[in-house]
Protein backbone atom coordinates (compact mmCIF):
# COMPACT_ATOMS: atom_id res chain seq x y z
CA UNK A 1 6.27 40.75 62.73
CA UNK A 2 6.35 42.53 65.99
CA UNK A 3 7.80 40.34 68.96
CA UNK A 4 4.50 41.06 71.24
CA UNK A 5 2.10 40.82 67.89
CA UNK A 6 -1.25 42.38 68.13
CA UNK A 7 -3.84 39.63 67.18
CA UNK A 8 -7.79 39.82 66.39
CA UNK A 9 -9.60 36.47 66.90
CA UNK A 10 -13.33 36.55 65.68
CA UNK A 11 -14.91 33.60 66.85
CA UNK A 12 -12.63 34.00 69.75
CA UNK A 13 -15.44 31.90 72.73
CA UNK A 14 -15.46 28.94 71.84
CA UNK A 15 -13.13 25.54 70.21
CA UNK A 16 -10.09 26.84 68.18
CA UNK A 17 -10.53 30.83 68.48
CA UNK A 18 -10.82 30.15 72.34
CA UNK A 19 -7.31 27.87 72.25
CA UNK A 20 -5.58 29.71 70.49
CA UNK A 21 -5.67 33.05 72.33
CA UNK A 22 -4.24 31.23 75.03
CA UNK A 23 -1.57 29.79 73.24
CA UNK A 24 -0.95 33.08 71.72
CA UNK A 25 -1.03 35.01 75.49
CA UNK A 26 1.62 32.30 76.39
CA UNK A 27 3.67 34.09 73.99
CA UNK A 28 3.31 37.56 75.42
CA UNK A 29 0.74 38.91 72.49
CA UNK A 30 -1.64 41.64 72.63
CA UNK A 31 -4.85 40.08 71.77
CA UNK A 32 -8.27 41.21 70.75
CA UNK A 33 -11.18 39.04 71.08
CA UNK A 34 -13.98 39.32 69.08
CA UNK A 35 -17.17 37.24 70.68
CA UNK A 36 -21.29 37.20 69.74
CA UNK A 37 -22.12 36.75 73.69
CA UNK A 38 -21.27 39.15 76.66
CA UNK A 39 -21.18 36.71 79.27
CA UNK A 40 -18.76 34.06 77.73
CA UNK A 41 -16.73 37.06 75.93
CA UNK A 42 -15.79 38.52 79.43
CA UNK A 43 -15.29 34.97 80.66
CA UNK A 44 -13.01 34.02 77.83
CA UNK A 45 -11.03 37.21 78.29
CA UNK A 46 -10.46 36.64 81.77
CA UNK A 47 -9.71 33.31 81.27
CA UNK A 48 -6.83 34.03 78.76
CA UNK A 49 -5.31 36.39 80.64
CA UNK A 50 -4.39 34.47 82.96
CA UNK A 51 -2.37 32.56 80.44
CA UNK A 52 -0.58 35.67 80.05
CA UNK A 53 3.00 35.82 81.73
CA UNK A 54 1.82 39.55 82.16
CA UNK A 55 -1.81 38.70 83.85
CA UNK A 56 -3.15 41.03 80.37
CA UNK A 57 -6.77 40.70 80.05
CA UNK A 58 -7.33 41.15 76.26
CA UNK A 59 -9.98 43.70 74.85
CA UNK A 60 -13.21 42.45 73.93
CA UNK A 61 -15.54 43.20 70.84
CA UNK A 62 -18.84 42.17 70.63
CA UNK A 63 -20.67 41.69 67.31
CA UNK A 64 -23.34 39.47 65.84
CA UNK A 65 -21.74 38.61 62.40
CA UNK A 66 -25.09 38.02 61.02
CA UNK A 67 -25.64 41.29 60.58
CA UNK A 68 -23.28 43.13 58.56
CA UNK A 69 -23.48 46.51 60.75
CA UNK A 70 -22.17 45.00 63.29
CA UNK A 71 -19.14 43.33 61.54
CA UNK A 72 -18.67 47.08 60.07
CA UNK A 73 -19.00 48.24 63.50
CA UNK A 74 -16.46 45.88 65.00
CA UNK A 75 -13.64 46.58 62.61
CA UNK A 76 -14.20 50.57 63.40
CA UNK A 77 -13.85 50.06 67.35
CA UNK A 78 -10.69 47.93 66.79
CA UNK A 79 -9.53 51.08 64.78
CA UNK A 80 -10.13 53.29 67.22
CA UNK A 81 -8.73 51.11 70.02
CA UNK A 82 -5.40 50.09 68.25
CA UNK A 83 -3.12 52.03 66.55
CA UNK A 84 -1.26 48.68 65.01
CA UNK A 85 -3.04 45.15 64.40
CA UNK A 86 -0.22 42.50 63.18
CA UNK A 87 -2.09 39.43 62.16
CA UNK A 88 -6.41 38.87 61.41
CA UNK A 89 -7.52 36.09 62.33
CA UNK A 90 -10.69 35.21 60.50
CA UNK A 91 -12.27 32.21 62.95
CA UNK A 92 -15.73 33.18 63.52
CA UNK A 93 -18.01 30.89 61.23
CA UNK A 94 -21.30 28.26 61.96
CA UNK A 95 -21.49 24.84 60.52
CA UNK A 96 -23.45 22.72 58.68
CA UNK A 97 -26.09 22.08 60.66
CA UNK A 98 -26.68 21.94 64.59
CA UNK A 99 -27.38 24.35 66.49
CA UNK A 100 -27.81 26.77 63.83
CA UNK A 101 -30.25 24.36 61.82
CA UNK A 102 -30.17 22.53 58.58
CA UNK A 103 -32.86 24.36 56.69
CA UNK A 104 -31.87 27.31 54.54
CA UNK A 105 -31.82 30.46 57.05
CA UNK A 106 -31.29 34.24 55.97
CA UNK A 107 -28.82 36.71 58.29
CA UNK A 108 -29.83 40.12 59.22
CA UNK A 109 -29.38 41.65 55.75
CA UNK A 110 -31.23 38.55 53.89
CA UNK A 111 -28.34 36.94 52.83
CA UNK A 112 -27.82 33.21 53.11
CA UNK A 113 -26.94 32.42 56.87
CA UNK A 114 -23.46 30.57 55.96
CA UNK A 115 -22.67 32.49 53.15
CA UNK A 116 -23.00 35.41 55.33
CA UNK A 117 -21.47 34.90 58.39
CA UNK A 118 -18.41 32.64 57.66
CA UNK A 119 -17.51 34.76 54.76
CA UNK A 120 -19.05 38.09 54.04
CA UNK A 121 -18.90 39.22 57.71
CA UNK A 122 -15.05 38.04 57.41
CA UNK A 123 -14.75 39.77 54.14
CA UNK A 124 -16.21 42.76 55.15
CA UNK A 125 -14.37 43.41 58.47
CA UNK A 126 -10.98 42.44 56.39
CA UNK A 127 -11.34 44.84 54.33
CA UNK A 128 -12.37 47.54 56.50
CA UNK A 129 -9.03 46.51 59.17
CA UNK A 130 -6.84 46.20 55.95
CA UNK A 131 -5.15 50.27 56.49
CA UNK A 132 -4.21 49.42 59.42
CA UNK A 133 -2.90 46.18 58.58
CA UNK A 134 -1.04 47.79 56.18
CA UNK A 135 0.30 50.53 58.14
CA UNK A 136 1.13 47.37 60.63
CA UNK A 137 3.31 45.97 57.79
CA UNK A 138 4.57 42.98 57.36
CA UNK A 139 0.83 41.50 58.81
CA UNK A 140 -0.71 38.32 58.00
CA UNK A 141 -4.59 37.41 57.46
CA UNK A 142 -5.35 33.99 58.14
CA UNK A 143 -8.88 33.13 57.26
CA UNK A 144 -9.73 29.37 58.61
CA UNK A 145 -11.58 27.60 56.26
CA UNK A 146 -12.05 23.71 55.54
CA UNK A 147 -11.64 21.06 52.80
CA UNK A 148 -14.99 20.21 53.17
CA UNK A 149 -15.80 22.93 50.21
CA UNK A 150 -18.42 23.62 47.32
CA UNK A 151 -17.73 25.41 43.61
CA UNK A 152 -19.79 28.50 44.11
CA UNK A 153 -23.24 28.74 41.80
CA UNK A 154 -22.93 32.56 40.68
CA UNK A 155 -26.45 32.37 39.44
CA UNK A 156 -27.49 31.27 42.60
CA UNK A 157 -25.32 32.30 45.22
CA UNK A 158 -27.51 32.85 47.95
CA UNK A 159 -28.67 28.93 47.31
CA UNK A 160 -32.72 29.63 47.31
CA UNK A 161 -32.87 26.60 45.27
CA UNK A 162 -31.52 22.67 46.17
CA UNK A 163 -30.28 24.01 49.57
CA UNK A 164 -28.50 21.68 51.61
CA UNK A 165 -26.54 23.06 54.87
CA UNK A 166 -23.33 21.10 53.76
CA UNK A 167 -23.35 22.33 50.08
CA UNK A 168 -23.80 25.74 51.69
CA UNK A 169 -21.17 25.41 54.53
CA UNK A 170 -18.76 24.32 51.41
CA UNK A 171 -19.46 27.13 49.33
CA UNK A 172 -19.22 29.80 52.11
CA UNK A 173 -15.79 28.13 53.15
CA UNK A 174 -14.39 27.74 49.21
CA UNK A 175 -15.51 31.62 48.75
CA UNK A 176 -13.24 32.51 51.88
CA UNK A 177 -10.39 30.40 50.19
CA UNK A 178 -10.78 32.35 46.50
CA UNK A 179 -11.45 35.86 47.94
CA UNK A 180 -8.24 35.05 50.28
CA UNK A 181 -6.22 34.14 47.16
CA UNK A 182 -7.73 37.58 44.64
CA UNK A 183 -6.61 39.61 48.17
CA UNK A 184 -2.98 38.15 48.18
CA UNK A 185 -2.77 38.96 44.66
CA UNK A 186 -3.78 42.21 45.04
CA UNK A 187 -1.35 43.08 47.85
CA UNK A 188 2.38 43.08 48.42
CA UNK A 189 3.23 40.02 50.21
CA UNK A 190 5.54 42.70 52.43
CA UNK A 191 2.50 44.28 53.73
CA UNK A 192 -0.09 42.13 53.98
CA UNK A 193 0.21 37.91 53.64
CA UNK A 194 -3.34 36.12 53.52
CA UNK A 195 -3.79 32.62 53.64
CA UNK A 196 -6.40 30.21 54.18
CA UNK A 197 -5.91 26.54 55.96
CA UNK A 198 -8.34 23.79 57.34
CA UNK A 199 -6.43 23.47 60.52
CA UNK A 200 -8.08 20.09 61.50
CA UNK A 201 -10.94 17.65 60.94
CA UNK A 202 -14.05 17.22 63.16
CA UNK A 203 -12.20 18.76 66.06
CA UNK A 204 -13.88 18.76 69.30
CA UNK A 205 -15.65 21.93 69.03
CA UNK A 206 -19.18 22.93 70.46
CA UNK A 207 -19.95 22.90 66.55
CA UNK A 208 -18.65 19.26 66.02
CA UNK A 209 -20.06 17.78 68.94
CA UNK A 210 -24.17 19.37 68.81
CA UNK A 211 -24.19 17.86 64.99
CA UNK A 212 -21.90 14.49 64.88
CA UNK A 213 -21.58 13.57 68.28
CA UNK A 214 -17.62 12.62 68.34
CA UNK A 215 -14.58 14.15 66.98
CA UNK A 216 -11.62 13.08 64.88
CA UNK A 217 -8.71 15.46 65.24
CA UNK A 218 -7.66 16.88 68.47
CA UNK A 219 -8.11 20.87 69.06
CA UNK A 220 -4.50 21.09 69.82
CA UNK A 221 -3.56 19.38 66.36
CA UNK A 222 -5.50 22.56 64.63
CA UNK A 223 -4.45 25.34 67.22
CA UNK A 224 -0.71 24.42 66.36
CA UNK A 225 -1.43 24.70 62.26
CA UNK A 226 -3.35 27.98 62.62
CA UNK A 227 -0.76 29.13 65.04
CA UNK A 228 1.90 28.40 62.47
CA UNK A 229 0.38 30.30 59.91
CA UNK A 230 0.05 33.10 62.69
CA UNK A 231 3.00 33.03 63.43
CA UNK A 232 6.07 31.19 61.68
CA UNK A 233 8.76 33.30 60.64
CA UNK A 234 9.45 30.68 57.55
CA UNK A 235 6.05 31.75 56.24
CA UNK A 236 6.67 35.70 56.20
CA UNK A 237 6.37 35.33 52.37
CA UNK A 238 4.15 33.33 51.90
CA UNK A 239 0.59 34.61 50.42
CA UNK A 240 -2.41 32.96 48.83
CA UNK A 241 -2.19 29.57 49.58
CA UNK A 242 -4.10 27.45 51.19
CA UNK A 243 -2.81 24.17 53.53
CA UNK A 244 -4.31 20.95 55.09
CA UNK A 245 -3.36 21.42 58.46
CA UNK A 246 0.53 22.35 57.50
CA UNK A 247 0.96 21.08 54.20
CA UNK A 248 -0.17 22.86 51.32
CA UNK A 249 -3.39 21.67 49.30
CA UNK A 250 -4.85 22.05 46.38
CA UNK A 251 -8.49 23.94 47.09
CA UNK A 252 -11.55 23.06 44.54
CA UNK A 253 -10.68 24.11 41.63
CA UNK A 254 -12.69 27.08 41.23
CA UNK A 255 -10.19 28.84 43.57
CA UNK A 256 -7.46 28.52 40.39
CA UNK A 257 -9.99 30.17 37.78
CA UNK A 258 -9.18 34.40 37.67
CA UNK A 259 -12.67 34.99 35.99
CA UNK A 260 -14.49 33.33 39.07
CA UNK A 261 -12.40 34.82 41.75
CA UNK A 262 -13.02 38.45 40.64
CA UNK A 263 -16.94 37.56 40.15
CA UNK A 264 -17.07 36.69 43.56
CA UNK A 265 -14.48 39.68 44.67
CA UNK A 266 -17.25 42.36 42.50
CA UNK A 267 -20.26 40.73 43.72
CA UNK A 268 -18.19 40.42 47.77
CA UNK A 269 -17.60 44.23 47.96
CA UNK A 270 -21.68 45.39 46.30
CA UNK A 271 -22.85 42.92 48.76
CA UNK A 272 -21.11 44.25 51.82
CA UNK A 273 -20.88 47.82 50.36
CA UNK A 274 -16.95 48.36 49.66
CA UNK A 275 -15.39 50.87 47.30
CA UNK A 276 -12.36 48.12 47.28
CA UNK A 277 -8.98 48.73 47.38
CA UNK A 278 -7.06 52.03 46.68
């Protein structure tokens, strides 16, 4: 990796994405921030660069991931405004319930709220960054995902029956986990890494605090696991996996089954209209 790494954030206004773009301006990085408000995106950005030893003020993106356009439309401005991207950091995601409710909800394109913005919106603007990743080699994806997780219901994937906002927060995370895992195996671990981690539990996150009220793990306790797997020369190999905070897990075990992952790979590219890989 580059010693002044260029690093997306989505998710980048708020709790962990927020965090760690300041820990990762401490280190001198180039950082992209990818935010769904204008106001608090331009407040974040100034905010981080003054973490910077340089005074950099990262660039900004601005996308609604509930709508699939715009995730499309985010990864093609980062191409055109970066020549090299070293690491992905896939943050951007809504929980189980509060503020974004706990009745079943569609995104822009119809699909399942959860479902589609913490993982098809992340799917979709990986692989649409993944040349330049590539060209950027050796990068790293880092999708941030959760134990709390859910085997995936091919026959009803977009849950229109039984929904509950937890079984669907699950499901969205394990998907990010198993398409994270088919990536890795479809890539040389010298170009691209991708790996998946729940970097804390019930952190004190806007998220956390509208639904439960009180946290458990401190945000520093998850910015230093994601940062690790953003950063740590010891992992340079190390693709596919997944970790509890910094010690590898064991996802649901769905994630270990080749005939699910590609169903969910074939049915992740027709929904968010990818050729796939070369």
């Amino acid at each position: 990796m580059a010693n002044a790494p260029t690093v997306l954030i989505t998710g980048a206004t708020d709790g962990l994405g927020r965090a760690l773009a300041h820990r990762l301006a401490r280190d001198g990085a180039t950082l992209l921030l990818h935010g769904r408000d204008p106001d608090r995106l331009a407040r974040t950005a100034a905010e981080v660069g003054g973490s910077h030893p340089e005074g950099a003020v990262p660039a900004t993106f601005r996308a609604d991931l509930a709508e699939l356009a715009q995730a499309h439309r985010l990864a093609a401005e980062v191409r055109a405004h970066t020549d090299r991207l070293d690491v992905l950091v896939s943050n951007a995601g809504i929980g189980a319930g509060e503020p974004d409710g706990r009745d079943r909800r569609t995104s822009a394109d119809g699909h399942e709220l959860r479902f589609a913005v913490n993982y098809l919106a992340g799917f979709a603007i990986t692989l649409d960054l993944l040349p330049l990743l590539r060209a950027s080699a050796p990068a790293r994806v880092v999708n941030v995902a959760s134990l709390g997780q859910h085997a995936l219901d091919f026959d009803d994937l977009m849950l229109e029956r039984g929904y509950h906002g937890i079984r669907a927060y699950g499901q969205s995370k394990l998907a990010q986990i198993m398409s994270g895992v088919e990536l890795a195996r479809r890539l040389p671990a010298e170009e691209v890494t991708v790996n998946s981690l729940h970097p804390s539990t019930y952190m004190p996150t806007k998220m956390v605090l509208t639904e439960l009220g009180h946290h458990v793990d401190t945000l520093e306790a998850g910015v230093e696991a994601t940062y690790r797997l953003v950063a740590d020369p010891a992992l340079a190999g190390t693709t596919g996996a997944f970790f509890d905070r910094t010690r590898p897990a064991r996802p649901n075990a769905q994630a270990d089954d080749p005939a699910a992952r590609a169903e969910l790979w074939r049915r992740s590219l027709e929904l968010v209209g990818h050729p796939g890989l070369d």
